[in-house]
PDB file of N, CA and C in Angstrom:
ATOM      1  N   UNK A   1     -18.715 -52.066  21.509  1.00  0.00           N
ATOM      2  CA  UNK A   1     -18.005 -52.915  22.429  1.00  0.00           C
ATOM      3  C   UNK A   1     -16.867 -52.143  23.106  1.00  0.00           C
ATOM      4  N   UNK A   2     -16.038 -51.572  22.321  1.00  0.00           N
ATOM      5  CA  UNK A   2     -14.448 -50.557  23.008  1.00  0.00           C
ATOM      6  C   UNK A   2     -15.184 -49.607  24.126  1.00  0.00           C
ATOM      7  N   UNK A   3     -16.283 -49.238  23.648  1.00  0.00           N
ATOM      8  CA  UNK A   3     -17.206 -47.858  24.684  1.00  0.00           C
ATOM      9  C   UNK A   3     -17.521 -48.531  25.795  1.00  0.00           C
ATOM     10  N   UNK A   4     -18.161 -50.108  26.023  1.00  0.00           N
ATOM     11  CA  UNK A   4     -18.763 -50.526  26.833  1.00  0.00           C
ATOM     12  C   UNK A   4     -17.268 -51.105  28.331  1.00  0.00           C
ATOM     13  N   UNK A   5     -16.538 -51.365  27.366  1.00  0.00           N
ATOM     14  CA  UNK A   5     -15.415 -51.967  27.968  1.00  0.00           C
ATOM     15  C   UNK A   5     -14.189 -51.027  28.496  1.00  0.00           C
ATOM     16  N   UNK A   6     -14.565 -49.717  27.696  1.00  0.00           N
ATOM     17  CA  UNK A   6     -13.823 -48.056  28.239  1.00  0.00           C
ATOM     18  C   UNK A   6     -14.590 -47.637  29.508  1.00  0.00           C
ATOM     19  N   UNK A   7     -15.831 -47.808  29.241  1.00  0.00           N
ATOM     20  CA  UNK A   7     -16.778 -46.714  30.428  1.00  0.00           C
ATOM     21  C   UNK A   7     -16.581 -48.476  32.011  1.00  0.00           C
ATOM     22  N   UNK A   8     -16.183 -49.374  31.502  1.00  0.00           N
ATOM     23  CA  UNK A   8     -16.100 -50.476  32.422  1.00  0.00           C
ATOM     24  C   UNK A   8     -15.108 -49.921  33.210  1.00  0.00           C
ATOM     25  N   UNK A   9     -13.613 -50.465  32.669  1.00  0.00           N
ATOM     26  CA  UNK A   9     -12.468 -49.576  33.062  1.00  0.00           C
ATOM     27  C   UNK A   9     -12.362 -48.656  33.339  1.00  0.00           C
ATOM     28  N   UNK A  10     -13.166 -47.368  33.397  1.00  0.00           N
ATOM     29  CA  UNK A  10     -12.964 -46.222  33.939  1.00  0.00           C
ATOM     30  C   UNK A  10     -13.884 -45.921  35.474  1.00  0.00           C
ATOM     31  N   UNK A  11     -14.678 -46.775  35.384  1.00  0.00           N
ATOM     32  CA  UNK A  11     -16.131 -46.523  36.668  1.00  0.00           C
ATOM     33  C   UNK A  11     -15.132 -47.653  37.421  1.00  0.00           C
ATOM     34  N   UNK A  12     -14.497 -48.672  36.942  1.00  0.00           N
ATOM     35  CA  UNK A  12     -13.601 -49.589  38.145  1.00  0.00           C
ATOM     36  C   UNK A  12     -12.442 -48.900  38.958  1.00  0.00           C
ATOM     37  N   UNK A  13     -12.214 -48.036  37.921  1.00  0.00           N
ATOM     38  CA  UNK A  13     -11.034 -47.153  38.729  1.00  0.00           C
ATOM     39  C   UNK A  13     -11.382 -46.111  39.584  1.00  0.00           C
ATOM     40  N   UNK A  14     -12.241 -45.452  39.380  1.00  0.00           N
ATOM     41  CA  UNK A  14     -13.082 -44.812  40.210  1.00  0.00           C
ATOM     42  C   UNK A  14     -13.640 -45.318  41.413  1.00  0.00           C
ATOM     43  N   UNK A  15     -14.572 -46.131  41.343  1.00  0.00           N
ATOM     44  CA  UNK A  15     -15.354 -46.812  42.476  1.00  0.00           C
ATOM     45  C   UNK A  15     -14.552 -47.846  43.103  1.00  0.00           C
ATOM     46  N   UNK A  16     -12.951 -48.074  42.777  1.00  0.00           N
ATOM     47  CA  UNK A  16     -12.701 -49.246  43.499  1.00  0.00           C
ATOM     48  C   UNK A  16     -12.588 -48.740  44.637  1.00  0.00           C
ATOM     49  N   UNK A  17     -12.069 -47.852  45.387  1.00  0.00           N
ATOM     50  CA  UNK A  17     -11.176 -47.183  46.429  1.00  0.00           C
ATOM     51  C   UNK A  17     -12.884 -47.492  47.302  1.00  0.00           C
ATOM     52  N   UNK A  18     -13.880 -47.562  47.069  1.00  0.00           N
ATOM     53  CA  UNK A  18     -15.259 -46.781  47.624  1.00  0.00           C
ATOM     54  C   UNK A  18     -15.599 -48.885  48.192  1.00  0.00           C
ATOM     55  N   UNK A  19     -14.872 -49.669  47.269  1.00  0.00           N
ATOM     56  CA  UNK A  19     -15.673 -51.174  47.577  1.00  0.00           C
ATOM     57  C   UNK A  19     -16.384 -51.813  46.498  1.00  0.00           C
ATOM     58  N   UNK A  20     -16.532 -50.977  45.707  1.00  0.00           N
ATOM     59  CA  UNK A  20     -17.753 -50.899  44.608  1.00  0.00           C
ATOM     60  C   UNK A  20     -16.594 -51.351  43.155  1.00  0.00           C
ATOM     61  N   UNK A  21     -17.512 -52.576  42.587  1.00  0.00           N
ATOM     62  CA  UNK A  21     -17.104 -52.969  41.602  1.00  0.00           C
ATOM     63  C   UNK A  21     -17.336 -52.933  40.125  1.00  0.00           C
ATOM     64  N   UNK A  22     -16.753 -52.945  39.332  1.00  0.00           N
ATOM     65  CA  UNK A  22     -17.837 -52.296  37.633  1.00  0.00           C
ATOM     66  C   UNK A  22     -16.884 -53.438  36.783  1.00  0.00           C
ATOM     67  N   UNK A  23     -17.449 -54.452  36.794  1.00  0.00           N
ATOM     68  CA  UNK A  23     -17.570 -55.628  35.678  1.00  0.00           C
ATOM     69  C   UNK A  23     -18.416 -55.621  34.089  1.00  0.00           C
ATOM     70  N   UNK A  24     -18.251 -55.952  33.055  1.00  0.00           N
ATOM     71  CA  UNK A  24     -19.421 -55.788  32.048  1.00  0.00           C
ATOM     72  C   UNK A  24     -19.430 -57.801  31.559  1.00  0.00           C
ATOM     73  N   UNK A  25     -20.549 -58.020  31.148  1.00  0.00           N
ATOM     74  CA  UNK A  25     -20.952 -59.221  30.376  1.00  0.00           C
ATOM     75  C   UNK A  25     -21.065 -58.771  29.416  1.00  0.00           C
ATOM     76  N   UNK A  26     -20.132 -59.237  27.845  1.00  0.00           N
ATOM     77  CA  UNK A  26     -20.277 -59.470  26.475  1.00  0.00           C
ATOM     78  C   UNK A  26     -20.806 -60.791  25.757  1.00  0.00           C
ATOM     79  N   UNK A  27     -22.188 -60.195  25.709  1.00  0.00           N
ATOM     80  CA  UNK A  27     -22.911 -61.475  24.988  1.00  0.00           C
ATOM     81  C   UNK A  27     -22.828 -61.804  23.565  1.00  0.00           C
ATOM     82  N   UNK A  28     -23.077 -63.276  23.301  1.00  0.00           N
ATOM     83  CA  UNK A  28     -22.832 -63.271  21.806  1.00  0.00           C
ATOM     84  C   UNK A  28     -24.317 -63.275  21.773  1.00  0.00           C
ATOM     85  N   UNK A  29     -25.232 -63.935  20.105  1.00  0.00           N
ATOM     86  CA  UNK A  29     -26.083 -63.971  19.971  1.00  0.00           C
ATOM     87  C   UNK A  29     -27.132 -64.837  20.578  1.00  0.00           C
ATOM     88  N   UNK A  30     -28.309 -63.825  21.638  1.00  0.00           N
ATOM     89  CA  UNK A  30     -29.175 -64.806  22.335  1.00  0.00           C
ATOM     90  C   UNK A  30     -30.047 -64.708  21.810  1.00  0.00           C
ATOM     91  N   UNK A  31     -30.719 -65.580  21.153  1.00  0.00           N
ATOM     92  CA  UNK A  31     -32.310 -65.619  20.385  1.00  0.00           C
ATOM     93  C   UNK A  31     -33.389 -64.991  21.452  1.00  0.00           C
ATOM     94  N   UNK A  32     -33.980 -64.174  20.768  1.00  0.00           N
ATOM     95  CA  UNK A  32     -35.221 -63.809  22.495  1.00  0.00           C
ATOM     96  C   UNK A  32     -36.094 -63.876  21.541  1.00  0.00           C
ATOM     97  N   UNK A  33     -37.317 -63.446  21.740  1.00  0.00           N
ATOM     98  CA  UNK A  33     -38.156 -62.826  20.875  1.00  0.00           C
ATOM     99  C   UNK A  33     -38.578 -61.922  20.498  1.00  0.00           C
ATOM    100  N   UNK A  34     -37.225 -60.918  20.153  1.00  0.00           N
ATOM    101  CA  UNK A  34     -37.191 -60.194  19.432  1.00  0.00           C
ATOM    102  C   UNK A  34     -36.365 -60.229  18.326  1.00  0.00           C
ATOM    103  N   UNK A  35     -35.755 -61.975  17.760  1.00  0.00           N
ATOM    104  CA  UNK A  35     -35.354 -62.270  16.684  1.00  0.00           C
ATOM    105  C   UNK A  35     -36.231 -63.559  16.078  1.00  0.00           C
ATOM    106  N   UNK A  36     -37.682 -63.408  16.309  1.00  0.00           N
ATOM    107  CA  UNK A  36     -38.075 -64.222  15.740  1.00  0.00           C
ATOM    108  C   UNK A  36     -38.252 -64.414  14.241  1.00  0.00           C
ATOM    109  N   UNK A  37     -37.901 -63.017  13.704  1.00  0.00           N
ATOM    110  CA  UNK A  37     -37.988 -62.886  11.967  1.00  0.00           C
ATOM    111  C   UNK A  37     -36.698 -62.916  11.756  1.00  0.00           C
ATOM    112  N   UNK A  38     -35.852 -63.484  12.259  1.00  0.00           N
ATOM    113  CA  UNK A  38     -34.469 -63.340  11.888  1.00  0.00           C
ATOM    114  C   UNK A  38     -34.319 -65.119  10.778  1.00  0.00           C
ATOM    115  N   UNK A  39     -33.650 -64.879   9.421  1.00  0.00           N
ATOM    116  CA  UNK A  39     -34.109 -65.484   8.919  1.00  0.00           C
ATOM    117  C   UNK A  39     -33.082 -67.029   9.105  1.00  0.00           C
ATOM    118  N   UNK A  40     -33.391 -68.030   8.871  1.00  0.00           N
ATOM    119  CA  UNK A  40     -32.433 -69.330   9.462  1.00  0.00           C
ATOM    120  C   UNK A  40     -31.122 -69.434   8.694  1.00  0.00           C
ATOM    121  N   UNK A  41     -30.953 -68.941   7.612  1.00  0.00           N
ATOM    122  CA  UNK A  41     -29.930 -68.736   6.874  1.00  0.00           C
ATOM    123  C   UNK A  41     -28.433 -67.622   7.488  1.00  0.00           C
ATOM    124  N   UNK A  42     -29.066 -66.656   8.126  1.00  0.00           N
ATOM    125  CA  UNK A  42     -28.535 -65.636   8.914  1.00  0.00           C
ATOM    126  C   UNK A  42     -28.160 -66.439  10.434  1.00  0.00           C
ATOM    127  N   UNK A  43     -29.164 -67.287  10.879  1.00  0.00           N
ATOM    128  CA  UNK A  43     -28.696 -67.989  12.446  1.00  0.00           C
ATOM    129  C   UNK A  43     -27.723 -69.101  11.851  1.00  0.00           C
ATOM    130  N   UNK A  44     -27.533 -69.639  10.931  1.00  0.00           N
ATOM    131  CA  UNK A  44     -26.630 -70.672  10.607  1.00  0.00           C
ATOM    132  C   UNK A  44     -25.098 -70.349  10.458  1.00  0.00           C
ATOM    133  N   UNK A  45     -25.161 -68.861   9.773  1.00  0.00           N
ATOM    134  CA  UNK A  45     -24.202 -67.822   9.265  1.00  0.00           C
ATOM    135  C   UNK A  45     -23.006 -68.094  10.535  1.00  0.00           C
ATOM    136  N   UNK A  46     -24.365 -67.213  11.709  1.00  0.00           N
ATOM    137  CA  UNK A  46     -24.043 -67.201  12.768  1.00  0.00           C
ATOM    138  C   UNK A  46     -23.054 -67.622  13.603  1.00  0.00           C
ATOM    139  N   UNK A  47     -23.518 -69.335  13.467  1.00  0.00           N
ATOM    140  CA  UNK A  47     -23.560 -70.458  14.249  1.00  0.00           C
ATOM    141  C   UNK A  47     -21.970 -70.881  13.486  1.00  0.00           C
ATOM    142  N   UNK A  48     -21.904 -70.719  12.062  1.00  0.00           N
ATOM    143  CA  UNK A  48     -20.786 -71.030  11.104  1.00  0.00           C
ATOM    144  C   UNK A  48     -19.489 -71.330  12.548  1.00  0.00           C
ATOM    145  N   UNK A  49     -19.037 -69.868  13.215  1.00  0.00           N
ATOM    146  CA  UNK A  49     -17.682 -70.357  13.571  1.00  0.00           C
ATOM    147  C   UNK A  49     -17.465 -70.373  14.710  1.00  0.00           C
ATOM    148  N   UNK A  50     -18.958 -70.919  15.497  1.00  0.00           N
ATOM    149  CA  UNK A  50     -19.180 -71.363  16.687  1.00  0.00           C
ATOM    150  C   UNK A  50     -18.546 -73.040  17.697  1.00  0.00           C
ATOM    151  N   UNK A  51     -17.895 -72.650  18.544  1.00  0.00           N
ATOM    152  CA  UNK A  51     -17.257 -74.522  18.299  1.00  0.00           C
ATOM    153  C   UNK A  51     -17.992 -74.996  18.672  1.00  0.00           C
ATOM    154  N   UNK A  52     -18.993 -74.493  19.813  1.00  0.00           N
ATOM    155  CA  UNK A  52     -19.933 -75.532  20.863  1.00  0.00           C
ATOM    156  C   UNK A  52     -21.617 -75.782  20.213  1.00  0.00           C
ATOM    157  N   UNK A  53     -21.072 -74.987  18.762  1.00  0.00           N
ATOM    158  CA  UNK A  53     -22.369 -75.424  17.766  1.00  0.00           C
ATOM    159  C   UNK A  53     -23.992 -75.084  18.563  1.00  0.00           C
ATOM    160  N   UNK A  54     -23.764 -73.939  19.269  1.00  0.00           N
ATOM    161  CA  UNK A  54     -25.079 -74.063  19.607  1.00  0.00           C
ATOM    162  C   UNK A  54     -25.314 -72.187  19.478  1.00  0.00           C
ATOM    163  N   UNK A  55     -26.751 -71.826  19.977  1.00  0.00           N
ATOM    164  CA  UNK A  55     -26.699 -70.173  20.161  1.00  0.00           C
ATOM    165  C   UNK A  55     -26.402 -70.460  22.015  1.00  0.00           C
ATOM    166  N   UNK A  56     -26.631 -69.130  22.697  1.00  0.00           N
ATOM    167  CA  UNK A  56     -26.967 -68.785  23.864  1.00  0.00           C
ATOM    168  C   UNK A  56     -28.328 -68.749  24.276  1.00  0.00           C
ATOM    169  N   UNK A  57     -28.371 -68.975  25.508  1.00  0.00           N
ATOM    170  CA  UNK A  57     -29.545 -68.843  26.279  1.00  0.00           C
ATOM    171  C   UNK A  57     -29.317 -67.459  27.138  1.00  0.00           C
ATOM    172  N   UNK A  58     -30.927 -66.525  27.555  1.00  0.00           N
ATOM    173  CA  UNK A  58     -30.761 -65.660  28.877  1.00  0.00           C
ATOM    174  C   UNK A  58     -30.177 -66.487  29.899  1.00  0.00           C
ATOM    175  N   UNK A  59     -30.527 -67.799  30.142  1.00  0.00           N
ATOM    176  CA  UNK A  59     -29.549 -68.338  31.362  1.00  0.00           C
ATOM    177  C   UNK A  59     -27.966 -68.412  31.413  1.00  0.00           C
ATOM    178  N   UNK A  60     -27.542 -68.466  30.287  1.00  0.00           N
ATOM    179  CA  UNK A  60     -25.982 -68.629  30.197  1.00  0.00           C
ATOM    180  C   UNK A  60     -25.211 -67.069  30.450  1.00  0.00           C
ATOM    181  N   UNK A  61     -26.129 -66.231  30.187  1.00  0.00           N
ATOM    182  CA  UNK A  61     -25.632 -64.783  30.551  1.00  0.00           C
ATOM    183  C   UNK A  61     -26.176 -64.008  31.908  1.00  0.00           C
ATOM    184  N   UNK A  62     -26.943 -65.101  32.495  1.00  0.00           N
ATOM    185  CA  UNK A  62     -27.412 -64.766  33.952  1.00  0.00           C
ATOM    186  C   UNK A  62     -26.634 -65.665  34.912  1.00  0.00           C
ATOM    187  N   UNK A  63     -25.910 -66.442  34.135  1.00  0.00           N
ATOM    188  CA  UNK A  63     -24.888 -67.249  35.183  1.00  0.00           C
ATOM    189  C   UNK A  63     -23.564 -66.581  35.440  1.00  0.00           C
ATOM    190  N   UNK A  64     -23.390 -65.597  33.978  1.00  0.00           N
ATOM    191  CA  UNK A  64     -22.206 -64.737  34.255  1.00  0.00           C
ATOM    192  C   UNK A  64     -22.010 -63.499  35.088  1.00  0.00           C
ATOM    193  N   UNK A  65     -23.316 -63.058  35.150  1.00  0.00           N
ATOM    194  CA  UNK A  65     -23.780 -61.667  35.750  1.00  0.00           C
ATOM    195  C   UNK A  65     -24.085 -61.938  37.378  1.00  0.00           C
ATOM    196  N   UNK A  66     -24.349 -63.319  37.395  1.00  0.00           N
ATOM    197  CA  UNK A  66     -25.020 -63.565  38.659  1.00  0.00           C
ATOM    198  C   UNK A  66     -23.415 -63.441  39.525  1.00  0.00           C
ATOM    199  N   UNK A  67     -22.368 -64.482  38.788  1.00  0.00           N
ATOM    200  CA  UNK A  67     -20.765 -64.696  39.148  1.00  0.00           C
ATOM    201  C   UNK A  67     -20.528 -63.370  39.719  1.00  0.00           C
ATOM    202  N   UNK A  68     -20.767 -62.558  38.704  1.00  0.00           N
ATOM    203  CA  UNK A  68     -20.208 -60.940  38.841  1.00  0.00           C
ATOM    204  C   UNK A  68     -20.628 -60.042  40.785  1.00  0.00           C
ATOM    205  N   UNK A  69     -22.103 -60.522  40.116  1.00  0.00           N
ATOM    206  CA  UNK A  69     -22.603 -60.046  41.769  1.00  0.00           C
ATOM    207  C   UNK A  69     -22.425 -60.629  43.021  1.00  0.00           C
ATOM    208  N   UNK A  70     -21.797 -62.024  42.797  1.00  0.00           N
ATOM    209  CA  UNK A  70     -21.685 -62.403  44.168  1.00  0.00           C
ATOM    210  C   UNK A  70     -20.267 -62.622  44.899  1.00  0.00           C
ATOM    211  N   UNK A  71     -20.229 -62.878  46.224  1.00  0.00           N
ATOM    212  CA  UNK A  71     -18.755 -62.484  46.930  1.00  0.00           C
ATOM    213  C   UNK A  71     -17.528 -62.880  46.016  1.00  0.00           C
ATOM    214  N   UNK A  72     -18.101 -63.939  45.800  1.00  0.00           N
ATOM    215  CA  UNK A  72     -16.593 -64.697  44.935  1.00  0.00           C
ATOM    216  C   UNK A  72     -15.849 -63.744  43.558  1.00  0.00           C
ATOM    217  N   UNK A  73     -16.719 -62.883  43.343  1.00  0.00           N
ATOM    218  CA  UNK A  73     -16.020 -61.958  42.773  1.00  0.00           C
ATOM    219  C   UNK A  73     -15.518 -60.479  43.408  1.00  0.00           C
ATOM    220  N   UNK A  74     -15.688 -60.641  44.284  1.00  0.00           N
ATOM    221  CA  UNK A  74     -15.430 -59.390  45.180  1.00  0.00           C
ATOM    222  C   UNK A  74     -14.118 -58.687  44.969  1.00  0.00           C
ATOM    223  N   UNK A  75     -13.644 -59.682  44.085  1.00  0.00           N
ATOM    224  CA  UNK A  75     -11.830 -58.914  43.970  1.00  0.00           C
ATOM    225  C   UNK A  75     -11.445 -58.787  42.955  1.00  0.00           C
ATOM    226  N   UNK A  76     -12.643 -58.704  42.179  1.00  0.00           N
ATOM    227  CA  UNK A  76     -12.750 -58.480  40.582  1.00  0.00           C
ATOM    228  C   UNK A  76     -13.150 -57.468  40.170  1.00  0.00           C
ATOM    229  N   UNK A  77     -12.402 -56.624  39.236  1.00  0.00           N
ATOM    230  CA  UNK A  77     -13.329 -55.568  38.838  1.00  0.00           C
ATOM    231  C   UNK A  77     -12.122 -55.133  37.489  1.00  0.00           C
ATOM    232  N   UNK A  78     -13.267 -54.271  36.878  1.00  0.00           N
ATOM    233  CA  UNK A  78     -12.371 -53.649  35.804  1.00  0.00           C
ATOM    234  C   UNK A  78     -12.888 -55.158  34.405  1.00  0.00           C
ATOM    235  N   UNK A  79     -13.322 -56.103  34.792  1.00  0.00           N
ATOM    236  CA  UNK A  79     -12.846 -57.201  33.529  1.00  0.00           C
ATOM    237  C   UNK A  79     -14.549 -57.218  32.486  1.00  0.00           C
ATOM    238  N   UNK A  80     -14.258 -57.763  32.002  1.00  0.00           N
ATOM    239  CA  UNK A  80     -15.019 -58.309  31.200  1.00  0.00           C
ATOM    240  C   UNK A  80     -15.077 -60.040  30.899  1.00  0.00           C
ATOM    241  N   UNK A  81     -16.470 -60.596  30.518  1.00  0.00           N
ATOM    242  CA  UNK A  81     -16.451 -62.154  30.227  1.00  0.00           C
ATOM    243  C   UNK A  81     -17.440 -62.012  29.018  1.00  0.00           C
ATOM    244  N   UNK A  82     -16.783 -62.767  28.242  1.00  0.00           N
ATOM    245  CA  UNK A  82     -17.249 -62.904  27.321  1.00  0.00           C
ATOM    246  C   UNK A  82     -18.091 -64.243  26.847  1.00  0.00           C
ATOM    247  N   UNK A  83     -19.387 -64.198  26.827  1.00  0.00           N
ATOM    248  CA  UNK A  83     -20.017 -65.850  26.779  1.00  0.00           C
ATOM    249  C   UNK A  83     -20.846 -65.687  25.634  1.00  0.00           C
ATOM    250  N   UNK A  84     -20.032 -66.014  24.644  1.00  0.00           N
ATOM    251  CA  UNK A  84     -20.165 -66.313  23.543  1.00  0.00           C
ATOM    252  C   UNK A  84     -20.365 -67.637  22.581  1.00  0.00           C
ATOM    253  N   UNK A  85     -19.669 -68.553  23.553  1.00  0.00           N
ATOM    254  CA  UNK A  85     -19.769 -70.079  23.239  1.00  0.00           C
ATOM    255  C   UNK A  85     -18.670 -70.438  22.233  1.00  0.00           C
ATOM    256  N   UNK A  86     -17.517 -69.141  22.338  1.00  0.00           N
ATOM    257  CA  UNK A  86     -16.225 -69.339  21.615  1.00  0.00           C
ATOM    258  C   UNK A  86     -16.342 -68.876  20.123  1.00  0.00           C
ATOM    259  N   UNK A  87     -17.141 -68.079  20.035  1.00  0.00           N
ATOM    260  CA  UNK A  87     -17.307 -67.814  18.403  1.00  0.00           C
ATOM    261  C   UNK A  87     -16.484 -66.358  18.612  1.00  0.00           C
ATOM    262  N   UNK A  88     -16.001 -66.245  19.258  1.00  0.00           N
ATOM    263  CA  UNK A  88     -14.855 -64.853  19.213  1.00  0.00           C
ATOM    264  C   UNK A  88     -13.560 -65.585  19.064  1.00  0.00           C
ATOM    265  N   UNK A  89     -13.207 -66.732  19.261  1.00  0.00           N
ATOM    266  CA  UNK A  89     -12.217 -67.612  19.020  1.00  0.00           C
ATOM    267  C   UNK A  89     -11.488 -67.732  17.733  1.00  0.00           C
ATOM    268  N   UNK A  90     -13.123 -67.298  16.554  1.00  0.00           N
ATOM    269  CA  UNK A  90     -12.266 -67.840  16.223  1.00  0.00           C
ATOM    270  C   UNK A  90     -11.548 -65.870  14.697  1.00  0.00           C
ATOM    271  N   UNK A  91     -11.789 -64.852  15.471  1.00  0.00           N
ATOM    272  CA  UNK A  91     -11.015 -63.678  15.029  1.00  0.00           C
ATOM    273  C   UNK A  91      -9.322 -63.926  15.912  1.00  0.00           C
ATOM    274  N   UNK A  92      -9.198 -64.595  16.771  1.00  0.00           N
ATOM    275  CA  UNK A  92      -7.880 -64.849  17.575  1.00  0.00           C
ATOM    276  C   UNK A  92      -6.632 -65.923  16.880  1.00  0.00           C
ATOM    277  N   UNK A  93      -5.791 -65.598  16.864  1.00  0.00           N
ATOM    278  CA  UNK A  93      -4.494 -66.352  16.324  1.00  0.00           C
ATOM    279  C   UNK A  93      -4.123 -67.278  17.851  1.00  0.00           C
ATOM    280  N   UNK A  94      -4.191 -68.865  17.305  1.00  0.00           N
ATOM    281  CA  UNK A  94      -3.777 -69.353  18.497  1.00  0.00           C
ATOM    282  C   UNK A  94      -2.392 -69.285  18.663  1.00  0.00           C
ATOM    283  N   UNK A  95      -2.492 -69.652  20.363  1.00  0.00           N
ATOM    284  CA  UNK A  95      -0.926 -69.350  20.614  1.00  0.00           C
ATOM    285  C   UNK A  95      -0.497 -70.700  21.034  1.00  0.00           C
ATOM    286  N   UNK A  96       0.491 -70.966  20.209  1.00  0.00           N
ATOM    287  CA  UNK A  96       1.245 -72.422  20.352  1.00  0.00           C
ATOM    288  C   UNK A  96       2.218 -72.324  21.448  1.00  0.00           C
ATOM    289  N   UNK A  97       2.110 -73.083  22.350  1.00  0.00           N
ATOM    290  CA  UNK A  97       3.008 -73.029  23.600  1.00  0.00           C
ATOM    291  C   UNK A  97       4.447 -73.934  23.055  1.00  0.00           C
ATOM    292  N   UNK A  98       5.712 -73.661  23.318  1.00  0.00           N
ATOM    293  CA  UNK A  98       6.586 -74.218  22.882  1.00  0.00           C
ATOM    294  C   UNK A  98       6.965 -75.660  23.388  1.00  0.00           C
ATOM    295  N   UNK A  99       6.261 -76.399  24.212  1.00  0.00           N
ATOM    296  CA  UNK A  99       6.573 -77.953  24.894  1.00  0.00           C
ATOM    297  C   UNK A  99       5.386 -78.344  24.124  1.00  0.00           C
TER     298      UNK A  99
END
């Protein structure tokens, strides 16, 4: 992940001056079928500290990539999105706003 999100940040700084943008998508776990022997005990594991209680779909990470490629991101670069369905949420310390 640090490599994918280093070589992001570094090709954005490069190619911005040119127009050219270098975004990355961090996926959490998408079932394809190439986890069909993956055993249900391990997808539950998974799922444990997920809030939206579900896995991912290829569509939920083609909605992010698609974002990436089109104008409305044109003034974006350098970032990363993470569509995970919040199960990175929960390695994060929330931050209590003081009001």
């Amino acid at each position: 992940m640090h490599a994918q999100i280093g070589l992001t940040c570094s090709w954005a700084r490069e190619l911005a001056p040119l127009g050219i943008t270098v975004n990355t998508v961090a996926a959490g776990f998408i079932p394809v079928e190439r986890h069909a022997d993956v055993p249900d005990n391990v997808k539950k594991a998974y799922l444990a500290p997920v809030p939206a209680g579900r896995m991912g779909t290829p569509g939920d990470i083609a909605h992010a990539v698609s974002f990436f490629a089109s104008e409305g991101a044109g003034f974006i670069t350098g970032q990363r999105i993470v569509v995970d369905s919040g199960r990175s949420l929960a390695n994060r310390t929330p931050v209590h706003m003081p009001w």
